[in-house]
C-alpha atoms as a PDB file:
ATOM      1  CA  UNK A   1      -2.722 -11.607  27.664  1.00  0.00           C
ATOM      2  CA  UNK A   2      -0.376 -10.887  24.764  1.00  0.00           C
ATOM      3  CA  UNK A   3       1.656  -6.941  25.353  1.00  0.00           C
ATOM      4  CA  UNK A   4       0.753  -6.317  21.569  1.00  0.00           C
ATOM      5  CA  UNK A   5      -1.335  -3.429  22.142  1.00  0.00           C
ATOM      6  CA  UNK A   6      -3.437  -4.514  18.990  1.00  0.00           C
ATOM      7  CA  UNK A   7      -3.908  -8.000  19.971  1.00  0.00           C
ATOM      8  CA  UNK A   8      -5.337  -6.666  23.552  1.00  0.00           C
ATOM      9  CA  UNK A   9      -7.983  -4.628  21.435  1.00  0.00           C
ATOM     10  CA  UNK A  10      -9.071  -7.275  19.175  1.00  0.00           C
ATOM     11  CA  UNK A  11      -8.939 -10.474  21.222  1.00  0.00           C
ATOM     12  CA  UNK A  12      -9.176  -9.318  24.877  1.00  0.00           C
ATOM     13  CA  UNK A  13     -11.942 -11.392  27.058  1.00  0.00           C
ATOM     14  CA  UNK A  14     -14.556  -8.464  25.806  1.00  0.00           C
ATOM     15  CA  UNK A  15     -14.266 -10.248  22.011  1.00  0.00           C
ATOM     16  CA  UNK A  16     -14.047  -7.298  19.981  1.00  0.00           C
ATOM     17  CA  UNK A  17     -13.357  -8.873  17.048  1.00  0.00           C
ATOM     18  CA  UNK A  18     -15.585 -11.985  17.468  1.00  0.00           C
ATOM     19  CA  UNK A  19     -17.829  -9.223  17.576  1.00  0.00           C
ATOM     20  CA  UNK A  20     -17.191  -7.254  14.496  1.00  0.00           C
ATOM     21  CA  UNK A  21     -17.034 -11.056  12.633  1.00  0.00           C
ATOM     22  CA  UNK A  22     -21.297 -12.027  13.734  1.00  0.00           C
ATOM     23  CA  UNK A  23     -21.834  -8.188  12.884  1.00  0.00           C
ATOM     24  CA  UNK A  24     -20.692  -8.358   9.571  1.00  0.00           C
ATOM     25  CA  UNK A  25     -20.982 -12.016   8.899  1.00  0.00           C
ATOM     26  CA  UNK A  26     -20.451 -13.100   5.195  1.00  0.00           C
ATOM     27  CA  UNK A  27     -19.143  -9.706   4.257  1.00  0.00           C
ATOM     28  CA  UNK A  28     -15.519 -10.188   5.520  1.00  0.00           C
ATOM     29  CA  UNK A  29     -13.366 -11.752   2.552  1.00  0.00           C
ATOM     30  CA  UNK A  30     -11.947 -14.700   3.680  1.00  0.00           C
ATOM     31  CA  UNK A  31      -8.250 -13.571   3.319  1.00  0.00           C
ATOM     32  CA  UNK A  32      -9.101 -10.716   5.714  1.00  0.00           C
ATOM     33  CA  UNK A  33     -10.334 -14.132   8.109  1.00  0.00           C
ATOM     34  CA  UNK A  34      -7.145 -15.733   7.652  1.00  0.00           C
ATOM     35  CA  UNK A  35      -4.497 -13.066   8.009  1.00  0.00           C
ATOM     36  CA  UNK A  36      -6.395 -11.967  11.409  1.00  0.00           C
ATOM     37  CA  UNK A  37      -6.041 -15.489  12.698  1.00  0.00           C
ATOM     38  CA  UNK A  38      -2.344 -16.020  11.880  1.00  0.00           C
ATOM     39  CA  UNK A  39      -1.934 -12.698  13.632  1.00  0.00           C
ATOM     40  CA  UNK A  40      -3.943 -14.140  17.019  1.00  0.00           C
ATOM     41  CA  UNK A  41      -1.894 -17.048  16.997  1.00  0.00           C
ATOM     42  CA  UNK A  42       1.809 -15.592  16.284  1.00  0.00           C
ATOM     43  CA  UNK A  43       4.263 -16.181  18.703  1.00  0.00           C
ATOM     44  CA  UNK A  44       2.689 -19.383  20.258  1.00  0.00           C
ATOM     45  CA  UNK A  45       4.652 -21.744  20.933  1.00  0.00           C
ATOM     46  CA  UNK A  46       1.909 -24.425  20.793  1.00  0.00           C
ATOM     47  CA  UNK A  47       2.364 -23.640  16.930  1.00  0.00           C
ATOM     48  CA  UNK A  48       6.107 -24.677  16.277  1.00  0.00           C
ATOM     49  CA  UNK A  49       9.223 -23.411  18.024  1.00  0.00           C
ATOM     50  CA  UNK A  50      13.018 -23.220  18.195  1.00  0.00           C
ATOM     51  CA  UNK A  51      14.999 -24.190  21.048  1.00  0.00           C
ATOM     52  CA  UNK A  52      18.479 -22.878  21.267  1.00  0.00           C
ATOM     53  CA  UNK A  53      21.184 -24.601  23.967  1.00  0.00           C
ATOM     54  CA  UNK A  54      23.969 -22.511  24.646  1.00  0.00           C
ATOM     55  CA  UNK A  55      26.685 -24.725  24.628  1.00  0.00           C
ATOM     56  CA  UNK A  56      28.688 -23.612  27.390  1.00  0.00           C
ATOM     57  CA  UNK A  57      26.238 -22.909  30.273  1.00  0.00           C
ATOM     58  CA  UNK A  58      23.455 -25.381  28.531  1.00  0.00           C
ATOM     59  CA  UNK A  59      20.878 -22.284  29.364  1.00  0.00           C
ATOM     60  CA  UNK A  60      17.952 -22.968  27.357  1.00  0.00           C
ATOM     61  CA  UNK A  61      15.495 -20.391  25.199  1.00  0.00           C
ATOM     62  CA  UNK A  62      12.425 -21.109  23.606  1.00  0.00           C
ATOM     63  CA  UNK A  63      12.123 -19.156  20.296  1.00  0.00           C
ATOM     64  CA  UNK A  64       8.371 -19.236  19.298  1.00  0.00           C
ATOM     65  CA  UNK A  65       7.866 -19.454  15.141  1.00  0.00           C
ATOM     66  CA  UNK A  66       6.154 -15.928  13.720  1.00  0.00           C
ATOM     67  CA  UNK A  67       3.170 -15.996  11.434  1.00  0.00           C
ATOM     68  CA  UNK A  68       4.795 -13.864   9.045  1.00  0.00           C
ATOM     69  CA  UNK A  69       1.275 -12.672   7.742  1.00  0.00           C
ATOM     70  CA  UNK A  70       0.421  -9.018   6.303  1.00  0.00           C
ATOM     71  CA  UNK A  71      -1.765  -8.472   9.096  1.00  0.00           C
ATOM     72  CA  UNK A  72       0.518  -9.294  12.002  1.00  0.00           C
ATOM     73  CA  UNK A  73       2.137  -5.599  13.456  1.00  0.00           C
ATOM     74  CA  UNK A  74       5.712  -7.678  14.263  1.00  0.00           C
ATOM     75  CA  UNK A  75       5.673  -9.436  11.300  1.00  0.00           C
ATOM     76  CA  UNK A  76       4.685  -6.929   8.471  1.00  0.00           C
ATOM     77  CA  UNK A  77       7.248  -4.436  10.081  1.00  0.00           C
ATOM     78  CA  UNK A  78      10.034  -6.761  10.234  1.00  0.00           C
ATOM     79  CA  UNK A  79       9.361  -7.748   6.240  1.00  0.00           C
ATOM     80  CA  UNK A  80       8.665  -4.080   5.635  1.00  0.00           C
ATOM     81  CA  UNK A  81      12.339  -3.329   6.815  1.00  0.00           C
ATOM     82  CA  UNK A  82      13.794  -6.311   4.942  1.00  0.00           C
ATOM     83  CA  UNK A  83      12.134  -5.197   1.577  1.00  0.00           C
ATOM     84  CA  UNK A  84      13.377  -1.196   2.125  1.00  0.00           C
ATOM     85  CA  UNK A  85      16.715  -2.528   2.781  1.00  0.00           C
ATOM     86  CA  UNK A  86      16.932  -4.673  -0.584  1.00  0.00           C
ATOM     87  CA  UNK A  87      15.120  -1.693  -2.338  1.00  0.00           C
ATOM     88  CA  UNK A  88      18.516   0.499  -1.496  1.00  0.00           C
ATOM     89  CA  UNK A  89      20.856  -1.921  -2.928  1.00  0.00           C
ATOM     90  CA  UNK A  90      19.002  -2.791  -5.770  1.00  0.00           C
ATOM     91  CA  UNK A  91      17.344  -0.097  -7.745  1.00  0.00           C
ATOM     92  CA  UNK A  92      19.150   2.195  -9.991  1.00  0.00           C
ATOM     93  CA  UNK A  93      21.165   4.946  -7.797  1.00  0.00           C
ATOM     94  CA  UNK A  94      19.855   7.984  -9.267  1.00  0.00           C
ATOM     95  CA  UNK A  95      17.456  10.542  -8.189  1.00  0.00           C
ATOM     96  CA  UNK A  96      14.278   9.050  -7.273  1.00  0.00           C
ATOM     97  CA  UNK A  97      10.950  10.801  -6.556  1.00  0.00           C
ATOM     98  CA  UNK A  98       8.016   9.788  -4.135  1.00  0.00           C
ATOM     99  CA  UNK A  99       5.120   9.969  -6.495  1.00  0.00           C
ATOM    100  CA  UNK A 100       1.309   9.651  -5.116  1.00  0.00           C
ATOM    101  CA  UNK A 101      -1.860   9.559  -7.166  1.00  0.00           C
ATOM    102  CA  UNK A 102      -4.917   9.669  -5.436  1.00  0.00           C
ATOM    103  CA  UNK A 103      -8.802   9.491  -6.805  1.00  0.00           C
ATOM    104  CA  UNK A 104     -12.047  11.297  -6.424  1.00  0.00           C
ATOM    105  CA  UNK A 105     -13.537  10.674  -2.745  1.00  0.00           C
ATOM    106  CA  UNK A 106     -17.112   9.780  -4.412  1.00  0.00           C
ATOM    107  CA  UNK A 107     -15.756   6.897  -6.552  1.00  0.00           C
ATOM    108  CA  UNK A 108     -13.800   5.196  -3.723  1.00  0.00           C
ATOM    109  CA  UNK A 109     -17.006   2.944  -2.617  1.00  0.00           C
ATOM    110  CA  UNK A 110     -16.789   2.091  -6.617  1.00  0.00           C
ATOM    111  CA  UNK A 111     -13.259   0.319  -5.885  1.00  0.00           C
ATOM    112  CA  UNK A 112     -14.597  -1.529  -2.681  1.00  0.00           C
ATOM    113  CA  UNK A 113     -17.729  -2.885  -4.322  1.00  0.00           C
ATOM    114  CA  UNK A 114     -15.353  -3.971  -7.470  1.00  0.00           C
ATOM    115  CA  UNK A 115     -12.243  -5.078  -5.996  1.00  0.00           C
ATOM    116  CA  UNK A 116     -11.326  -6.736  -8.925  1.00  0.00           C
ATOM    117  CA  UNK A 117     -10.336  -3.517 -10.676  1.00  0.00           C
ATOM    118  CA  UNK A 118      -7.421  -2.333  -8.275  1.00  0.00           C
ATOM    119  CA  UNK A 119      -5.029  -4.707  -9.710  1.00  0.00           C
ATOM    120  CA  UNK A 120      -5.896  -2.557 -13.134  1.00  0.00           C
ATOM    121  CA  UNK A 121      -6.148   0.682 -11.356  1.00  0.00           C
ATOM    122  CA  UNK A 122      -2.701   0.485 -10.011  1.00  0.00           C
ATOM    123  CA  UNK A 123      -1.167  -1.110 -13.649  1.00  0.00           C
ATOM    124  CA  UNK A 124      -3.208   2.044 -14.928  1.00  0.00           C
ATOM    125  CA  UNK A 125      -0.825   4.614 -13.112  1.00  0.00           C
ATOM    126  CA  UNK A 126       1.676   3.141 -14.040  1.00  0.00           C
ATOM    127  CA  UNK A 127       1.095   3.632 -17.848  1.00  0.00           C
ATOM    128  CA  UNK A 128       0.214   7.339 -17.458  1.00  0.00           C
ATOM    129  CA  UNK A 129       4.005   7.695 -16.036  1.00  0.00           C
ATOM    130  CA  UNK A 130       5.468   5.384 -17.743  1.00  0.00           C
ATOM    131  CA  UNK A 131       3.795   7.411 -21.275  1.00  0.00           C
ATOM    132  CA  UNK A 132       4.265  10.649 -20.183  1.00  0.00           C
ATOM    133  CA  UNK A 133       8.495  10.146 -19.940  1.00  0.00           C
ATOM    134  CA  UNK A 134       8.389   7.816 -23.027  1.00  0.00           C
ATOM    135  CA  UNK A 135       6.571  10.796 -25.064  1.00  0.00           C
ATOM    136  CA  UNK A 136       8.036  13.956 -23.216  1.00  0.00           C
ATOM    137  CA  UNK A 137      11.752  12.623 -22.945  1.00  0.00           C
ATOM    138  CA  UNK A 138      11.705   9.749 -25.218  1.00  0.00           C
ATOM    139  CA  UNK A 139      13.075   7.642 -22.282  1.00  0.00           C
ATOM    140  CA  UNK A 140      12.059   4.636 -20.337  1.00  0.00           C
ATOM    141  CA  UNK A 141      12.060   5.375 -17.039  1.00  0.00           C
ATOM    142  CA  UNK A 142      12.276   3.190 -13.784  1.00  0.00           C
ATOM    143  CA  UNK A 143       8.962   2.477 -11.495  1.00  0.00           C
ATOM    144  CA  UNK A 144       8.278   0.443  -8.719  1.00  0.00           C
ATOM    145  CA  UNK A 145       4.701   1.107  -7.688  1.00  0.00           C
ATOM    146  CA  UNK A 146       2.647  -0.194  -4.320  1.00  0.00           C
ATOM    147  CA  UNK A 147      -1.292  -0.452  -3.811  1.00  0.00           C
ATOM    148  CA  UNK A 148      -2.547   1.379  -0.526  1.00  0.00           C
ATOM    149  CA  UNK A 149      -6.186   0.754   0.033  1.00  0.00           C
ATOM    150  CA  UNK A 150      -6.634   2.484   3.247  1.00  0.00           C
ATOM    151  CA  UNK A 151      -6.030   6.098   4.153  1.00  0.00           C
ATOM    152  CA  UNK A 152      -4.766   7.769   7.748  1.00  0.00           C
ATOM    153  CA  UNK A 153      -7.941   7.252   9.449  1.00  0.00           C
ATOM    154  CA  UNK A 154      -8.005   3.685   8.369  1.00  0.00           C
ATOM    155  CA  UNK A 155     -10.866   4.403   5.814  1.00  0.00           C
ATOM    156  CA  UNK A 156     -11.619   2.710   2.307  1.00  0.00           C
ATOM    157  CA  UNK A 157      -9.020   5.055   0.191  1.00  0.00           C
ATOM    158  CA  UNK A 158      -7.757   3.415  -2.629  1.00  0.00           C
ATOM    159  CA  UNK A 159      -4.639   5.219  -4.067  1.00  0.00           C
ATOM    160  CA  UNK A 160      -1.065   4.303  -5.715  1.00  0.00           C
ATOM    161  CA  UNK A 161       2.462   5.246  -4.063  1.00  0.00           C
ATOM    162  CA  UNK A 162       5.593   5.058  -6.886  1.00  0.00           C
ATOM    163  CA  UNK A 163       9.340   5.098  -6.565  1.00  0.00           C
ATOM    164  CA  UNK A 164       9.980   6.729  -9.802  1.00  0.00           C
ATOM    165  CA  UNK A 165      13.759   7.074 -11.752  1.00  0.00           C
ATOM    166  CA  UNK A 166      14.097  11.327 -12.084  1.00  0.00           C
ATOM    167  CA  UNK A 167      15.580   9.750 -15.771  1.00  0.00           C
ATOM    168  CA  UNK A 168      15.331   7.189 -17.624  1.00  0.00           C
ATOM    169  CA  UNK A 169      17.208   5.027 -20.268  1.00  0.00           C
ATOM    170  CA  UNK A 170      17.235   5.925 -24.152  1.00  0.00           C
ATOM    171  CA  UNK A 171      17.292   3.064 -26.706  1.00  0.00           C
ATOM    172  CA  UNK A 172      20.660   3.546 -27.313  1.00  0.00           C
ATOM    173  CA  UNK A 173      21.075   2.349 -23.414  1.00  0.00           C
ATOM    174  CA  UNK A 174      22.115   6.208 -22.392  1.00  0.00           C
ATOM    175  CA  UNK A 175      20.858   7.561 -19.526  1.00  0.00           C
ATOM    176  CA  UNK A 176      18.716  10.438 -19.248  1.00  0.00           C
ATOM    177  CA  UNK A 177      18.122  12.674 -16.260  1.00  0.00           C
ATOM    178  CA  UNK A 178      15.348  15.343 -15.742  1.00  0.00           C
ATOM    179  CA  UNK A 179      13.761  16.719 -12.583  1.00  0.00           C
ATOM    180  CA  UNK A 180      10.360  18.179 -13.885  1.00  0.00           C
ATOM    181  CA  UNK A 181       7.116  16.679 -13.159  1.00  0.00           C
ATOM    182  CA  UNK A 182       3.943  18.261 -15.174  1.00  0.00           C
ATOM    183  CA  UNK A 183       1.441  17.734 -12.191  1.00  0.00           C
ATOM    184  CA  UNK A 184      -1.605  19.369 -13.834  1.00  0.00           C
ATOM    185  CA  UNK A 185      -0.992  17.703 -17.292  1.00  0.00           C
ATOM    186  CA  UNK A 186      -0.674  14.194 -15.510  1.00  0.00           C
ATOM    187  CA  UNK A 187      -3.725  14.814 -13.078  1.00  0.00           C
ATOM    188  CA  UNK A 188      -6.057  15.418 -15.816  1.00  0.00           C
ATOM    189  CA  UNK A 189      -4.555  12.483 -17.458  1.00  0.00           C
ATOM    190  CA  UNK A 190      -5.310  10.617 -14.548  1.00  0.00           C
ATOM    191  CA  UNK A 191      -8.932  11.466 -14.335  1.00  0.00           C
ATOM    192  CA  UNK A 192      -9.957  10.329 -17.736  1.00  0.00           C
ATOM    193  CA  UNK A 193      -7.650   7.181 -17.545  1.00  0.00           C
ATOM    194  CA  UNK A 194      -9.779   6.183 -13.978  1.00  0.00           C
ATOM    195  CA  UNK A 195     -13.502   7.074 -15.157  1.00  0.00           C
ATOM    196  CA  UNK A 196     -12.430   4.790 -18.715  1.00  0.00           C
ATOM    197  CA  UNK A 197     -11.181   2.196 -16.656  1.00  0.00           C
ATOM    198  CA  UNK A 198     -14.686   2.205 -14.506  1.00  0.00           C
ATOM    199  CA  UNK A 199     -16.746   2.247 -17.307  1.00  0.00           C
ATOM    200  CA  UNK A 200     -14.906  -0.358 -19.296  1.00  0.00           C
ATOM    201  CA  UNK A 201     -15.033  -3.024 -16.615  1.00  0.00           C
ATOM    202  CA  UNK A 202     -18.485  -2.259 -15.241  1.00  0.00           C
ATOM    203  CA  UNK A 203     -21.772  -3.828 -16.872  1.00  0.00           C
ATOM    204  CA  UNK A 204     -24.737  -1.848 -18.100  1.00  0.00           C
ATOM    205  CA  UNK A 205     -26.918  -2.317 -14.927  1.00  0.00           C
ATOM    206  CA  UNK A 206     -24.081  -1.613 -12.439  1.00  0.00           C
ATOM    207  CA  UNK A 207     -22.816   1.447 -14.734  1.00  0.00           C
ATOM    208  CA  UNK A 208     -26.364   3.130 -14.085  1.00  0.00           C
ATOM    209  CA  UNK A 209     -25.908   2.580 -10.475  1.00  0.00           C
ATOM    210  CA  UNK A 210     -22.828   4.801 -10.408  1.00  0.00           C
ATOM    211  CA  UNK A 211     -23.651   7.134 -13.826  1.00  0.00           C
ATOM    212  CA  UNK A 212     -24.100   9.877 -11.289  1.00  0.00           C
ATOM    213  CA  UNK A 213     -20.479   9.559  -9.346  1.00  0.00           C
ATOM    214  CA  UNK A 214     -18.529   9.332 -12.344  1.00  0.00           C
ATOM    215  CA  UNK A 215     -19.964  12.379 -13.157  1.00  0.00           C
ATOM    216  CA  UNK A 216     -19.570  14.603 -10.380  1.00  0.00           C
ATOM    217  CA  UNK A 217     -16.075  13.670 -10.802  1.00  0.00           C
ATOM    218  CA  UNK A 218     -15.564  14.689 -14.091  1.00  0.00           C
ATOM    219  CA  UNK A 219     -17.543  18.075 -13.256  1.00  0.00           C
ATOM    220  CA  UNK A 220     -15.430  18.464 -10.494  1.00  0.00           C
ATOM    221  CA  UNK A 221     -12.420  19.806 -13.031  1.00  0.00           C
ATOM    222  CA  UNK A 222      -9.819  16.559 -11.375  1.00  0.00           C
ATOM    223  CA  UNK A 223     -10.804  17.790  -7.687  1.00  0.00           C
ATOM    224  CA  UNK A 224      -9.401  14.626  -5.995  1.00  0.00           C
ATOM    225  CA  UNK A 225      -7.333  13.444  -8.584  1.00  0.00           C
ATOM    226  CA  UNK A 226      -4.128  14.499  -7.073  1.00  0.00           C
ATOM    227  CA  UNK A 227      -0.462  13.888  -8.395  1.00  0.00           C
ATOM    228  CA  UNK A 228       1.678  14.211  -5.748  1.00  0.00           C
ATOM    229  CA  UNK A 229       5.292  14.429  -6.213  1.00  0.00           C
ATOM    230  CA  UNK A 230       7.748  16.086  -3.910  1.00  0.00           C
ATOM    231  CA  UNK A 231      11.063  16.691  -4.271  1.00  0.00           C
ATOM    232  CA  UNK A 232      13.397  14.405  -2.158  1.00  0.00           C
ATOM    233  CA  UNK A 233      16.058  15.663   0.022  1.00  0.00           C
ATOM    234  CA  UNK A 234      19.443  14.599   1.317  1.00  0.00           C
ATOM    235  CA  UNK A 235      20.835  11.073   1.097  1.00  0.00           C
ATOM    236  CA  UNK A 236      19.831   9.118  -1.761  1.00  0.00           C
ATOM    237  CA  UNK A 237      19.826   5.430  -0.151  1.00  0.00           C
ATOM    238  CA  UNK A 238      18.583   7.157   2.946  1.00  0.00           C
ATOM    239  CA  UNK A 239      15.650   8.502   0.639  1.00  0.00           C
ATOM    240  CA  UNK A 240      15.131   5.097  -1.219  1.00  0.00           C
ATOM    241  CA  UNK A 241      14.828   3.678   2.686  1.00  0.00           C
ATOM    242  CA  UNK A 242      12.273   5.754   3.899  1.00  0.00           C
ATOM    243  CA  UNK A 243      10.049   5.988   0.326  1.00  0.00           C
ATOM    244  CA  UNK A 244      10.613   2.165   0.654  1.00  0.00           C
ATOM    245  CA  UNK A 245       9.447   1.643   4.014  1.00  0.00           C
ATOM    246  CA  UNK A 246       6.310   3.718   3.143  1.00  0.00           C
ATOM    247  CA  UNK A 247       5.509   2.007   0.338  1.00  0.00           C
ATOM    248  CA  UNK A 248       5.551  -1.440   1.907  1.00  0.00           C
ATOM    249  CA  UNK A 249       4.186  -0.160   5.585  1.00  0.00           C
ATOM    250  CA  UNK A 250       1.230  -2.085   7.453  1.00  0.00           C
ATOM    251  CA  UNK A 251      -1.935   0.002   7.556  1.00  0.00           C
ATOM    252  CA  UNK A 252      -1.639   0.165  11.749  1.00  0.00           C
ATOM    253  CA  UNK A 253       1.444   1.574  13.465  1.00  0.00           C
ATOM    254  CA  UNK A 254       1.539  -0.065  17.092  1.00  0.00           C
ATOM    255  CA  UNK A 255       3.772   3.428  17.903  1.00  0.00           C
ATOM    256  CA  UNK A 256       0.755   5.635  17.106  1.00  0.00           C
ATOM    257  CA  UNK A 257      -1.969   3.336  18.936  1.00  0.00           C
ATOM    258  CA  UNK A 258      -1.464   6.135  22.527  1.00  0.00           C
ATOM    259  CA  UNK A 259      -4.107   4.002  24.525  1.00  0.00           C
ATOM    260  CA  UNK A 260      -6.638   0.836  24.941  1.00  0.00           C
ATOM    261  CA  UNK A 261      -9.417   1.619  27.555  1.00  0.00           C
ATOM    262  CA  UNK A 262     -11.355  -1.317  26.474  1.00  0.00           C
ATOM    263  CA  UNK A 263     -13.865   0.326  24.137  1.00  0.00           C
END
């Protein structure tokens, strides 16, 4: 059986995940179906290989082709690093901050019944930024935002990390820099801009169904709605790499999986 600690747990001769599949059968989209099986079958050389020849003592090795799917824990790192590393050269090298918006815990099932509004909700966050330095400072500033639909405990959690310029460029092509961020100003922003987006993209009947959500969080004064934007510390491109790498991580860390007892 394949070492990948992950691959025991979901593929091991108990059939864990052939399990979860006949459980839940016809409510697993079929990317989720797809990604899972290039990740069963990475690394096997029945799939495609390489076969380097040394050319001096003719020893042979068999390199098998990766999946190079989302889902795959070798794969998704490797990518993950690749995209950080471009992300240091590339970007502006100014001050950056590590900006996280987050939503009300009571609208999250909202998001996973209506996938089809994340692609919004994350565009959404970027305009309150993006309109809040364009107002404020009368500058465009740089963003680079990344969808994470899955929290710590590998729950439903729907929320936005950015890479955001401390600065921005004036029309005159200057550059302006600033360090402030008005959390409580942007988190109340926030709010509204989420419960309008709901209610713009949901019908009458399934706006009922969820009348009573959207208002608990609006009574609940932003409670959830959390802007969270540290300052960074120490090296910039050493900053940029770890924000990056963050950004862009797989939902399951191998390093943190401590042990498999079959259950």
């Amino acid at each position: 059986m394949e070492s990948n600690i992950l691959k025991r747990i979901l593929f091991d001769e108990r059939g864990h995940w052939e399990q979860f599949v006949r459980k839940h059968e016809g409510k697993i989209r079929a990317n989720v179906l797809k990604e899972v099986a290039k990740f069963r079958d990475c690394g096997n050389p029945k799939n495609g290989f390489k076969l380097l020849v040394c050319e001096r003592c003719h020893d042979l090795r068999v390199v098998p082709y990766r999946c190079k799917g989302r889902f795959c824990t070798t794969c998704s790192c490797g990518e993950t690093e690749e995209w950080s590393r471009l992300l240091e050269e590339e970007v502006f090298q100014v001050n950056h901050r590590h900006v996280v918006m987050t939503i009300d815990e009571g609208l999250r099932d909202v998001f996973l019944k209506h996938r089809h509004l994340l692609k919004e909700f994350m565009d959404e966050v970027v305009r309150v930024v993006k309109a809040f330095f364009e107002k404020k400072h009368k500058v465009t500033p740089g963003i680079i935002a990344g969808l994470h639909t899955f929290g710590s405990r590998l729950n439903f959690n729907p929320h936005v990390h950015m890479l955001v310029t401390m600065g921005g460029m004036k029309k005159d092509g200057e550059w302006k820099t600033y360090d402030f961020v008005p959390f409580e100003m942007l988190r109340k922003q926030w709010q509204t801009v989420v419960l309008k987006l709901i209610r713009r993209n949901l019908n009458e009947r399934d706006k009922k169904q969820v009348q009573a959500r959207l208002q608990k969080a609006y009574s609940n004064n932003g409670e959830g709605f959390y802007v969270h934007a540290p300052k960074q510390k120490g090296n910039m491109k050493a900053q940029l790499g770890y924000i990056g790498r963050y950004m862009r991580r797989p939902a399951i860390a191998v390093s943190q999986i401590v042990d498999y007892v079959g259950e």
